[in-house]
C-alpha atoms as a PDB file:
ATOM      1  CA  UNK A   1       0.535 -18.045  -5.569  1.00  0.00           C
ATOM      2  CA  UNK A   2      -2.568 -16.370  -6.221  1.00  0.00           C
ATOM      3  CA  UNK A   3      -3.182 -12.796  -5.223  1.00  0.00           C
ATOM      4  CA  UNK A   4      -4.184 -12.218  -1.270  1.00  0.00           C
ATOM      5  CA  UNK A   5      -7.751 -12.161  -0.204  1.00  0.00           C
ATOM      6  CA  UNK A   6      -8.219  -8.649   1.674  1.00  0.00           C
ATOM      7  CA  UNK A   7     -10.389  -9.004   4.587  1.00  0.00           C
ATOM      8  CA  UNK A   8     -12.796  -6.373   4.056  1.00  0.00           C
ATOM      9  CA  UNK A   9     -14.294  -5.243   0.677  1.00  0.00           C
ATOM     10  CA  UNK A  10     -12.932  -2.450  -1.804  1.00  0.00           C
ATOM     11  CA  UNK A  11     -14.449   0.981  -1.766  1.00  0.00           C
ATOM     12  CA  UNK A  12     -14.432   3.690  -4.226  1.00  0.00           C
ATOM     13  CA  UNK A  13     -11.095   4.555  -5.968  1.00  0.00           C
ATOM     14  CA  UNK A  14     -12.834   3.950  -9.212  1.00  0.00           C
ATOM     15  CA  UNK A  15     -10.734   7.081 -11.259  1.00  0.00           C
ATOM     16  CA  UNK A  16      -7.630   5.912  -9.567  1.00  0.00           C
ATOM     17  CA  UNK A  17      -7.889   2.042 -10.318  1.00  0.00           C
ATOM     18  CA  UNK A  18      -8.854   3.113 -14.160  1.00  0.00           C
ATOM     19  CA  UNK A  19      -5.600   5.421 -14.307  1.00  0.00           C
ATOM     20  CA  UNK A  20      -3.386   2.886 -12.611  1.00  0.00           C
ATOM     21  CA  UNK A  21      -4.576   0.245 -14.822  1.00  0.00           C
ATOM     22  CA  UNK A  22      -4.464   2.380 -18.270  1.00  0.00           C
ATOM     23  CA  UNK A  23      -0.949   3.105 -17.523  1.00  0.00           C
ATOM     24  CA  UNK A  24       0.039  -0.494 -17.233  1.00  0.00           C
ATOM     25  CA  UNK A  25      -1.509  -1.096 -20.438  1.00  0.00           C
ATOM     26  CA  UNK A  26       1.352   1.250 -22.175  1.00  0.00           C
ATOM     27  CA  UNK A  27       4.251  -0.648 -23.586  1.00  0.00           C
ATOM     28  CA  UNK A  28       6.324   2.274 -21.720  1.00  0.00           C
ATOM     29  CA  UNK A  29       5.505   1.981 -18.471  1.00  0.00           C
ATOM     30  CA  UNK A  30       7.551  -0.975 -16.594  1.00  0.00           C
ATOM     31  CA  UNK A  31       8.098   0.694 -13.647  1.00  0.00           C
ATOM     32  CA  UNK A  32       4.814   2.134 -11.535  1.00  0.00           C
ATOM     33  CA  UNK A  33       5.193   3.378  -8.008  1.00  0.00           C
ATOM     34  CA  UNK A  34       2.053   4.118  -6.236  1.00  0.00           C
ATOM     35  CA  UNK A  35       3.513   6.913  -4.067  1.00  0.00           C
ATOM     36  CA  UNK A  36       2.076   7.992  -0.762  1.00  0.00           C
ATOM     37  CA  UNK A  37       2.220   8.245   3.061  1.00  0.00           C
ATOM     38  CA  UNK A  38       1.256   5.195   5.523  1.00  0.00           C
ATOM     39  CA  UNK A  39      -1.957   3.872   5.944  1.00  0.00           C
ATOM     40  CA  UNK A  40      -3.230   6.017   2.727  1.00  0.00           C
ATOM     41  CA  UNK A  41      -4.980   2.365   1.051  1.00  0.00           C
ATOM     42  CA  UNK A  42      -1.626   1.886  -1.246  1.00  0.00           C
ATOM     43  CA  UNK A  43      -1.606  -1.978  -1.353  1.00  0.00           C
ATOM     44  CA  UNK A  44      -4.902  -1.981  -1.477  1.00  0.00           C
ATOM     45  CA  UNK A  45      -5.212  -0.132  -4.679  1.00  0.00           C
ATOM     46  CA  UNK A  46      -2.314  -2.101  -6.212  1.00  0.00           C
ATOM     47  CA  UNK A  47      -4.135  -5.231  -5.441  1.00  0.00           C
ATOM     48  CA  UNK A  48      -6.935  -4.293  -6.742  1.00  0.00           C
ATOM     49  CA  UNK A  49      -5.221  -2.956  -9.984  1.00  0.00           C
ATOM     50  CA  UNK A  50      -3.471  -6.447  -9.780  1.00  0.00           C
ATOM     51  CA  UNK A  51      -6.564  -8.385  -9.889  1.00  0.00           C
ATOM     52  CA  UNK A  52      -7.871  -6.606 -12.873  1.00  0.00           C
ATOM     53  CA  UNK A  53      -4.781  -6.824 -14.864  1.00  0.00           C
ATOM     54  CA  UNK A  54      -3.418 -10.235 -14.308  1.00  0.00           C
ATOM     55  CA  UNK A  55      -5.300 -11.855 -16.884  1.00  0.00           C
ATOM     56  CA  UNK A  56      -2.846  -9.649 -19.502  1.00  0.00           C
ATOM     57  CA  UNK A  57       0.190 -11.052 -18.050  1.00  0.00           C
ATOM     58  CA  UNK A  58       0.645 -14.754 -19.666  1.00  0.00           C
ATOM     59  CA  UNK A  59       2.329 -15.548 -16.830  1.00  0.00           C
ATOM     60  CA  UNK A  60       0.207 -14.074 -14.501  1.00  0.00           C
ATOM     61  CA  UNK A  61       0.727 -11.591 -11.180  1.00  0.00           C
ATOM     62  CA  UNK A  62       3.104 -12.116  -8.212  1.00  0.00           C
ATOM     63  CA  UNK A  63       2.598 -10.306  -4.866  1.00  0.00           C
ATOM     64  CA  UNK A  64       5.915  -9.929  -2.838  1.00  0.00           C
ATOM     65  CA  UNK A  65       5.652  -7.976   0.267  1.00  0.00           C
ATOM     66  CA  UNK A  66       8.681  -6.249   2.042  1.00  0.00           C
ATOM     67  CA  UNK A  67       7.575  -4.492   5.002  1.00  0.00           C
ATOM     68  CA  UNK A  68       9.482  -6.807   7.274  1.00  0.00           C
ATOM     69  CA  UNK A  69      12.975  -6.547   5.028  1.00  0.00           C
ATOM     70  CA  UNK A  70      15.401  -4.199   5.628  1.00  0.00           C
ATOM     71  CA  UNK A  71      18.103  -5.220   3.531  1.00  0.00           C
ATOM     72  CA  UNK A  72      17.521  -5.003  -0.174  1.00  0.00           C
ATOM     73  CA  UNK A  73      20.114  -7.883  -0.858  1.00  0.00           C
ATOM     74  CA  UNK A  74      16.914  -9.753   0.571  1.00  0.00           C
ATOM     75  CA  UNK A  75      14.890  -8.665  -2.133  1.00  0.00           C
ATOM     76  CA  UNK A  76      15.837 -11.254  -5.079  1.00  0.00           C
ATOM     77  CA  UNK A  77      15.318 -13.951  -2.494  1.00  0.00           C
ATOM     78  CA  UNK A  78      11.920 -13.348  -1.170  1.00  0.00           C
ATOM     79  CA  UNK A  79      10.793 -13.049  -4.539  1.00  0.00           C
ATOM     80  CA  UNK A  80      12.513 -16.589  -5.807  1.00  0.00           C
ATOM     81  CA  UNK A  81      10.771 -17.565  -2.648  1.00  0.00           C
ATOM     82  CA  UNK A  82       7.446 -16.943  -3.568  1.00  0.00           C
ATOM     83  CA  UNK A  83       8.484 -18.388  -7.155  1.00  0.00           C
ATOM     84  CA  UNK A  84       8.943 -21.388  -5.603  1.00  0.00           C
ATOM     85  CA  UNK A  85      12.450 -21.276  -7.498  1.00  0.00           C
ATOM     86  CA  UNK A  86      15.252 -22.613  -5.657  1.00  0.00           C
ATOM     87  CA  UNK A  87      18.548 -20.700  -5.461  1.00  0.00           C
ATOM     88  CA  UNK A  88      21.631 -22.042  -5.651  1.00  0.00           C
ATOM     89  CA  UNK A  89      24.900 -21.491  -4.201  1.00  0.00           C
ATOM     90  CA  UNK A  90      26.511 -20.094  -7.170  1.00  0.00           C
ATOM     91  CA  UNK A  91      26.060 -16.871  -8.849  1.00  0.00           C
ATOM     92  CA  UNK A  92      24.329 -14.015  -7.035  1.00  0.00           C
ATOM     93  CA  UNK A  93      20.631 -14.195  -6.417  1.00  0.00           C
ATOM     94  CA  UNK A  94      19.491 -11.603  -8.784  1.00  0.00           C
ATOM     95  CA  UNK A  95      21.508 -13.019 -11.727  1.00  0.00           C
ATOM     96  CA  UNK A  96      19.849 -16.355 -10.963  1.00  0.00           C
ATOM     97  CA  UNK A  97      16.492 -14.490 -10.421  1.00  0.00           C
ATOM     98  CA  UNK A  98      16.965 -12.392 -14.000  1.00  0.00           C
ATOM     99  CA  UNK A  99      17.618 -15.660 -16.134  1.00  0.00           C
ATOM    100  CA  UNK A 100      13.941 -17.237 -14.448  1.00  0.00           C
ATOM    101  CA  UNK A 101      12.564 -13.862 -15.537  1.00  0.00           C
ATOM    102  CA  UNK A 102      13.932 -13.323 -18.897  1.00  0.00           C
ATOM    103  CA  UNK A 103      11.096 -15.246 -20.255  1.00  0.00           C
ATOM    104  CA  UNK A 104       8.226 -14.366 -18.338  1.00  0.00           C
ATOM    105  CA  UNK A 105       5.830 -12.169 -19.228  1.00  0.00           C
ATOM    106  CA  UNK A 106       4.629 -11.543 -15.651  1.00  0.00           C
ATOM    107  CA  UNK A 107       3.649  -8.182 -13.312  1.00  0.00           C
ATOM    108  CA  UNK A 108       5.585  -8.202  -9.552  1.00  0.00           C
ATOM    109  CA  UNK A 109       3.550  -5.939  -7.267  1.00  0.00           C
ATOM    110  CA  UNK A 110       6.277  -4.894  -4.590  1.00  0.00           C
ATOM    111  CA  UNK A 111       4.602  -4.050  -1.683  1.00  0.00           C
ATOM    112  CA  UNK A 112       6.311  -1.784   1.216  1.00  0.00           C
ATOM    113  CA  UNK A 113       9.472  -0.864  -1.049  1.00  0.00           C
ATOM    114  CA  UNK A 114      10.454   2.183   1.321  1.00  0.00           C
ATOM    115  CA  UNK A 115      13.083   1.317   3.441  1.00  0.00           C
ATOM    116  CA  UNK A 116      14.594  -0.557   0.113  1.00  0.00           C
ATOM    117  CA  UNK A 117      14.641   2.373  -1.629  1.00  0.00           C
ATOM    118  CA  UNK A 118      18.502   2.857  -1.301  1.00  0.00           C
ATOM    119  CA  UNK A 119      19.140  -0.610  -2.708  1.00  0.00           C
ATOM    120  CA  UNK A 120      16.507  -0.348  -5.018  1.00  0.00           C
ATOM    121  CA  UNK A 121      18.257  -0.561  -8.641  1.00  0.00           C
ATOM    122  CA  UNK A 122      18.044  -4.345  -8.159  1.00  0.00           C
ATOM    123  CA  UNK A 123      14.766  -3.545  -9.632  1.00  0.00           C
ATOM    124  CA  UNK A 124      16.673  -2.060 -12.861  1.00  0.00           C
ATOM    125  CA  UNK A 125      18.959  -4.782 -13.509  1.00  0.00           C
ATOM    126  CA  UNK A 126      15.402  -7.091 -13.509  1.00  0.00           C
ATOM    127  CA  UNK A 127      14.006  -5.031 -15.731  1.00  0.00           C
ATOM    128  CA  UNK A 128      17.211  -4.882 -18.269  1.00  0.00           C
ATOM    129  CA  UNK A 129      17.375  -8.811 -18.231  1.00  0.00           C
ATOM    130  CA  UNK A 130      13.316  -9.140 -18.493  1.00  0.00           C
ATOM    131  CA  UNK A 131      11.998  -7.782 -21.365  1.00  0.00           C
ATOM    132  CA  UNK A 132       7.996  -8.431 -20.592  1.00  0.00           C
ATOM    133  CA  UNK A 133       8.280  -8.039 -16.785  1.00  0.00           C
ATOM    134  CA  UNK A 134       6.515  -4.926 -15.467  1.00  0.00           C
ATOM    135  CA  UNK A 135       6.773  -3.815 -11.741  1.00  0.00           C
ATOM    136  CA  UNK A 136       3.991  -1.965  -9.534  1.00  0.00           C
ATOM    137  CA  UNK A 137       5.888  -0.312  -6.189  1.00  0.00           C
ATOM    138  CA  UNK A 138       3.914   0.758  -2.783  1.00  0.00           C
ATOM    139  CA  UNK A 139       6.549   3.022  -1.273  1.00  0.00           C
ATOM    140  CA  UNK A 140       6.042   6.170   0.910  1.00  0.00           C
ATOM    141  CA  UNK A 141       9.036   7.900  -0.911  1.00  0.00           C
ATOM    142  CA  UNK A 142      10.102   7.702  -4.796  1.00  0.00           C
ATOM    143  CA  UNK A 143      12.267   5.048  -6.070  1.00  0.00           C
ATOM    144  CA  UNK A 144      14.111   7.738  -8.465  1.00  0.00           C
ATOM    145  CA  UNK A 145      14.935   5.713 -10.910  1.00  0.00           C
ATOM    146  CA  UNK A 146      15.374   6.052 -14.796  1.00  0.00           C
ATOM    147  CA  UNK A 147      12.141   5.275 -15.979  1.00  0.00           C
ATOM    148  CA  UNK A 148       9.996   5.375 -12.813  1.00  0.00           C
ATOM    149  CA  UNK A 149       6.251   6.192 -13.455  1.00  0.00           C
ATOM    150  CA  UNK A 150       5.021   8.075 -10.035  1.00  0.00           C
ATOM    151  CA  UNK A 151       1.167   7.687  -9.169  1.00  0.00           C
ATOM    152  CA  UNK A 152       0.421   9.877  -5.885  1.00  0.00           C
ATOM    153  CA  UNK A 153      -2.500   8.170  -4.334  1.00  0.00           C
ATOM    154  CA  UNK A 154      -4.762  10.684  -3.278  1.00  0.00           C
ATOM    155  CA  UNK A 155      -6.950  11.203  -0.159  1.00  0.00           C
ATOM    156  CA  UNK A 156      -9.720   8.364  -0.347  1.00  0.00           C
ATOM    157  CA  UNK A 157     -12.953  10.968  -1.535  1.00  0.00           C
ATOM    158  CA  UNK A 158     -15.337   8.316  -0.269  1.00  0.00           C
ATOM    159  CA  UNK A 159     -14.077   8.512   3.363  1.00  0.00           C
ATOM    160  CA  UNK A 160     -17.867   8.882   4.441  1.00  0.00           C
ATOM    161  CA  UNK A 161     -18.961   5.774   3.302  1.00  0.00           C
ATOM    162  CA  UNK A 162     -15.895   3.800   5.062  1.00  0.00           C
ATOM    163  CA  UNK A 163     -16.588   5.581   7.894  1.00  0.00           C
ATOM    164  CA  UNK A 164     -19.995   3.867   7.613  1.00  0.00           C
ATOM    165  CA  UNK A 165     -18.538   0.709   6.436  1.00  0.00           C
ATOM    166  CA  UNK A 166     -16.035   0.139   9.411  1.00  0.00           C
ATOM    167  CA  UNK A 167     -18.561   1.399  12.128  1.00  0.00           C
ATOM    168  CA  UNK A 168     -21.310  -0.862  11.187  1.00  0.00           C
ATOM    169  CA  UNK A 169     -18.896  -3.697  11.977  1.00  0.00           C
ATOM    170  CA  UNK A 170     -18.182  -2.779  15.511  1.00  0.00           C
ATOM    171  CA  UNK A 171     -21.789  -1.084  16.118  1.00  0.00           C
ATOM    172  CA  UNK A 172     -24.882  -2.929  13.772  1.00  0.00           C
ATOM    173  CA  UNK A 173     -27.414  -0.488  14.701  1.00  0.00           C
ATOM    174  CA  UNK A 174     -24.862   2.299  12.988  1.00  0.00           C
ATOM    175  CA  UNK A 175     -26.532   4.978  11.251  1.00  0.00           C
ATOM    176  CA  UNK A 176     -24.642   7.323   9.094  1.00  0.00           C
ATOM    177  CA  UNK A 177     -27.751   9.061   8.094  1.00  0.00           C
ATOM    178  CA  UNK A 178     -28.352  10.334  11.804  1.00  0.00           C
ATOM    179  CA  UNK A 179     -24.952  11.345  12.318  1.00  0.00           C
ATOM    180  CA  UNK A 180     -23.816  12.336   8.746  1.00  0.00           C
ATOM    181  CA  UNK A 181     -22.849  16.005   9.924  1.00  0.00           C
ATOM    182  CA  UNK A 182     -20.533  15.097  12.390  1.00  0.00           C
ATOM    183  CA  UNK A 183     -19.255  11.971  10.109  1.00  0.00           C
ATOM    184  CA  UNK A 184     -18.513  14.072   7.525  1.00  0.00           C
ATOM    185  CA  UNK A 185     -16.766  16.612   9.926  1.00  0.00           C
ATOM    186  CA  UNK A 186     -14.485  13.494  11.051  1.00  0.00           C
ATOM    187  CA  UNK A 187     -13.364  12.907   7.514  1.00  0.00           C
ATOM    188  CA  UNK A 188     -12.552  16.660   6.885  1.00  0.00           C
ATOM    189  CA  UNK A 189     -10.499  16.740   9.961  1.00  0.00           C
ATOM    190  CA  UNK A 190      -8.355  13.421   9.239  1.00  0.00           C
ATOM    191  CA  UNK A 191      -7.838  15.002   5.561  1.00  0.00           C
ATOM    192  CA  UNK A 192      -9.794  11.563   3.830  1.00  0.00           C
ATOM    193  CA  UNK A 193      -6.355   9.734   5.368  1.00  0.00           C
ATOM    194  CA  UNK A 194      -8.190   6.249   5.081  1.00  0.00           C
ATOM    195  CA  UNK A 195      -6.489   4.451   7.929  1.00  0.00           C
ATOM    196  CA  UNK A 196      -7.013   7.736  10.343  1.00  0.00           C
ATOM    197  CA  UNK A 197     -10.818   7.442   9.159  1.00  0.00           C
ATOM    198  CA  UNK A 198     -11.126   3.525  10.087  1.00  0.00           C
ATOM    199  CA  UNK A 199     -10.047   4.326  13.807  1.00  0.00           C
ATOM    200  CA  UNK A 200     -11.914   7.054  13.901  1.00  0.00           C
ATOM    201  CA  UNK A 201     -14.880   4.396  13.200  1.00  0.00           C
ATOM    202  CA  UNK A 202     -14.069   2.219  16.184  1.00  0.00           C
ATOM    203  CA  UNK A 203     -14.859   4.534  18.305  1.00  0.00           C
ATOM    204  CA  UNK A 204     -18.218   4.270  17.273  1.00  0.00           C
ATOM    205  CA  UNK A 205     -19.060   1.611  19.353  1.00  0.00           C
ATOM    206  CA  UNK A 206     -18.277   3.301  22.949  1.00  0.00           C
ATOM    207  CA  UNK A 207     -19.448   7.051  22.084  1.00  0.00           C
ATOM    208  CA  UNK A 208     -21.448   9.039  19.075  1.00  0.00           C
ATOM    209  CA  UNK A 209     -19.730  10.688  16.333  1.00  0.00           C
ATOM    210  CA  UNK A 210     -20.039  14.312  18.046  1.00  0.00           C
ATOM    211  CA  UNK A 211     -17.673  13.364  20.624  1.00  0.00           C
ATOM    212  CA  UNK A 212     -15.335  11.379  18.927  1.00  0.00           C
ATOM    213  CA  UNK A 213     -15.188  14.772  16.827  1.00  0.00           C
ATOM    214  CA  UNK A 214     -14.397  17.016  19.602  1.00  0.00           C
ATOM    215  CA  UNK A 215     -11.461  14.200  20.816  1.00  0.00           C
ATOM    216  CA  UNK A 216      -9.682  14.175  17.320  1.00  0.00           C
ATOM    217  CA  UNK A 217      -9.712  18.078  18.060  1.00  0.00           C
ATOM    218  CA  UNK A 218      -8.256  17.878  21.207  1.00  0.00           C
ATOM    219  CA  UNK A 219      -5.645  14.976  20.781  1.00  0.00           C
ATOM    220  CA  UNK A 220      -4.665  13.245  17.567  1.00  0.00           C
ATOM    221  CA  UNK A 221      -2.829  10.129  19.838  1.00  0.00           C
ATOM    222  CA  UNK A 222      -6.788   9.533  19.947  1.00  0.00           C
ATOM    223  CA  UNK A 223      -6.888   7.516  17.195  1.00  0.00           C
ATOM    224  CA  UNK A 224      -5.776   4.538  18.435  1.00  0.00           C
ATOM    225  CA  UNK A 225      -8.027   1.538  18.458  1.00  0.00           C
ATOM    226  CA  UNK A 226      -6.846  -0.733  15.582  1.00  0.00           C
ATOM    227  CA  UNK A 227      -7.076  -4.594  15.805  1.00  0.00           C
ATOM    228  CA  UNK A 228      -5.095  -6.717  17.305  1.00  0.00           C
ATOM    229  CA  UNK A 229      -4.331  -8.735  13.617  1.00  0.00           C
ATOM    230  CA  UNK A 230      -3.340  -4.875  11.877  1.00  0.00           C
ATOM    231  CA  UNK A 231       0.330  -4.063  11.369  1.00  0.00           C
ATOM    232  CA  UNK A 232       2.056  -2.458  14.621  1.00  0.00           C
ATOM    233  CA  UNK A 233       2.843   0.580  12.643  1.00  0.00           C
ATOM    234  CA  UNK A 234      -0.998   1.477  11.641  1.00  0.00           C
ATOM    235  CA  UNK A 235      -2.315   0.630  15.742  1.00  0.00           C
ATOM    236  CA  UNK A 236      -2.935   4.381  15.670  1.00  0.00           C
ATOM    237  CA  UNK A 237      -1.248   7.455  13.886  1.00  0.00           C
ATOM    238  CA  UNK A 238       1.551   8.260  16.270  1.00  0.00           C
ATOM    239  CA  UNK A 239       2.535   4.422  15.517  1.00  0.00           C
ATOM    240  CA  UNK A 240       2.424   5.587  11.774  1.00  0.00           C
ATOM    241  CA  UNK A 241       4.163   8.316  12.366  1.00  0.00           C
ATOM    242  CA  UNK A 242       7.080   7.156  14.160  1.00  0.00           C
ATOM    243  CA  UNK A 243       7.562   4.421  11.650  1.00  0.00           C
ATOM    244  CA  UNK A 244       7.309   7.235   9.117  1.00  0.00           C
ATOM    245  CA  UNK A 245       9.745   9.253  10.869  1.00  0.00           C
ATOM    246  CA  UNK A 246      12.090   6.133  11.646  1.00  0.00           C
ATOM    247  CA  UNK A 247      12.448   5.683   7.767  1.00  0.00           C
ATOM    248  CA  UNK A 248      13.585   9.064   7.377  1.00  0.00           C
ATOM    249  CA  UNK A 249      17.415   9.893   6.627  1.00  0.00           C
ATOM    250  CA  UNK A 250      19.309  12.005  10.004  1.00  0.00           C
ATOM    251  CA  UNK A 251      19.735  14.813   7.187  1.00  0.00           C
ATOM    252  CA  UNK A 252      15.557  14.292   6.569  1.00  0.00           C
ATOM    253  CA  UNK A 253      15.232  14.384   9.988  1.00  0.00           C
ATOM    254  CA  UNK A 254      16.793  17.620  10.921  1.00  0.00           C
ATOM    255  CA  UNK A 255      15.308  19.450   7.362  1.00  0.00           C
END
């Protein structure tokens, strides 16, 4: 399948998409995890990395996305799904998944990998039987495992101009230039946390910039205006929080 069409265009990330992409290049790196917490523009940036990379692969790029599994047993089968390999009812779905890989000289972007992390040395055993298979991982927490590459994905440093970018849709006459003090002040106070910037943005359309300003001050739960298509865990930060928080070990919880 080819690689998913985002709805809305790429911005920035030019230092980051260069770094992720030079260290797919090296023979030694099979394993990439773009590391970070929700809503910071991680599939995003591994799409975009995918798309300029998948001409290397000879057998081009697969996107698999996990968000809704919860079981990594799941995990070979979703991506023999989007292989469009059948599985039998004979040996275990990874070993039948490992001898359709051993040959391939493919990338699998893994997107959502976090609550899989447990069960993740599936990905291990893919890589032992697949000699030219590399993986890129989304994941909110490390996969720790031998041979893991960690990219932290920073905060977005062009948070002004998606600001911009997502009000314009919901207000045309937006003008950053008019309100670029209290725009920028926005983007300071949401730490360049892309998805906290966007629904920052919708507010543009029922009040100016100054007061959505002095609401994110008062009340973070603010920032809650996503659409109706988003995920249910990034309809506003306490949403991303919770799911955060929901992912998190008893012991993790009570550090």
């Amino acid at each position: 399948p080819e690689l998913p069409i985002p709805a809305t265009p790429f911005l920035g990330r030019t230092a980051e998409l260069a770094d992720i992409t030079t260290k797919l290049s090296q023979p030694d790196c099979r394993l990439l995890t773009l590391l970070g917490p929700g809503g910071m523009g991680k599939t995003r940036l591994a799409l975009e990395a995918a798309r300029v990379v998948q001409n290397d692969f000879a057998d081009g790029v697969l996107f698999v996305p996990l968000a809704t599994i919860n079981d990594a047993a799941e995990m070979p089968q979703a991506i023999a799904h989007l292989l469009q390999m059948p599985l039998s009812g004979g040996d275990p779905p990874v070993e039948q998944l490992q001898r359709v890989l051993r040959r391939r000289h493919m990338l699998l972007v893994l997107d959502n990998l976090e609550q899989l992390a447990a069960g993740s040395s599936v990905l291990s055993e893919l890589l032992a039987a697949a000699p030219k298979l590399k993986l890129l991982v989304t994941s909110r927490e490390r996969l720790n495992l031998t041979g893991e590459w960690l990219f932290p994905v920073p905060e977005l440093d062009e948070a002004v101009a998606l600001f911009a970018q997502t009000a314009v849709r919901v207000r045309p006459d937006f003008n950053v230039e008019m309100e670029e003090t209290a725009v920028s002040r926005i983007c300071q106070l949401v730490g360049g946390h892309p998805l906290a910037v966007e629904l920052a943005a919708s507010w543009t359309r029922f009040m100016p910039c100054e007061q959505i300003t002095a609401q994110i001050q008062q009340d973070l739960d603010f920032l809650a205006n996503a659409p109706r298509n988003a995920p249910e865990r990034h309809r506003s930060l306490r949403a991303l929080f919770d799911h955060s928080w929901q992912l998190l070990t008893v012991e993790e919880q009570n550090a």
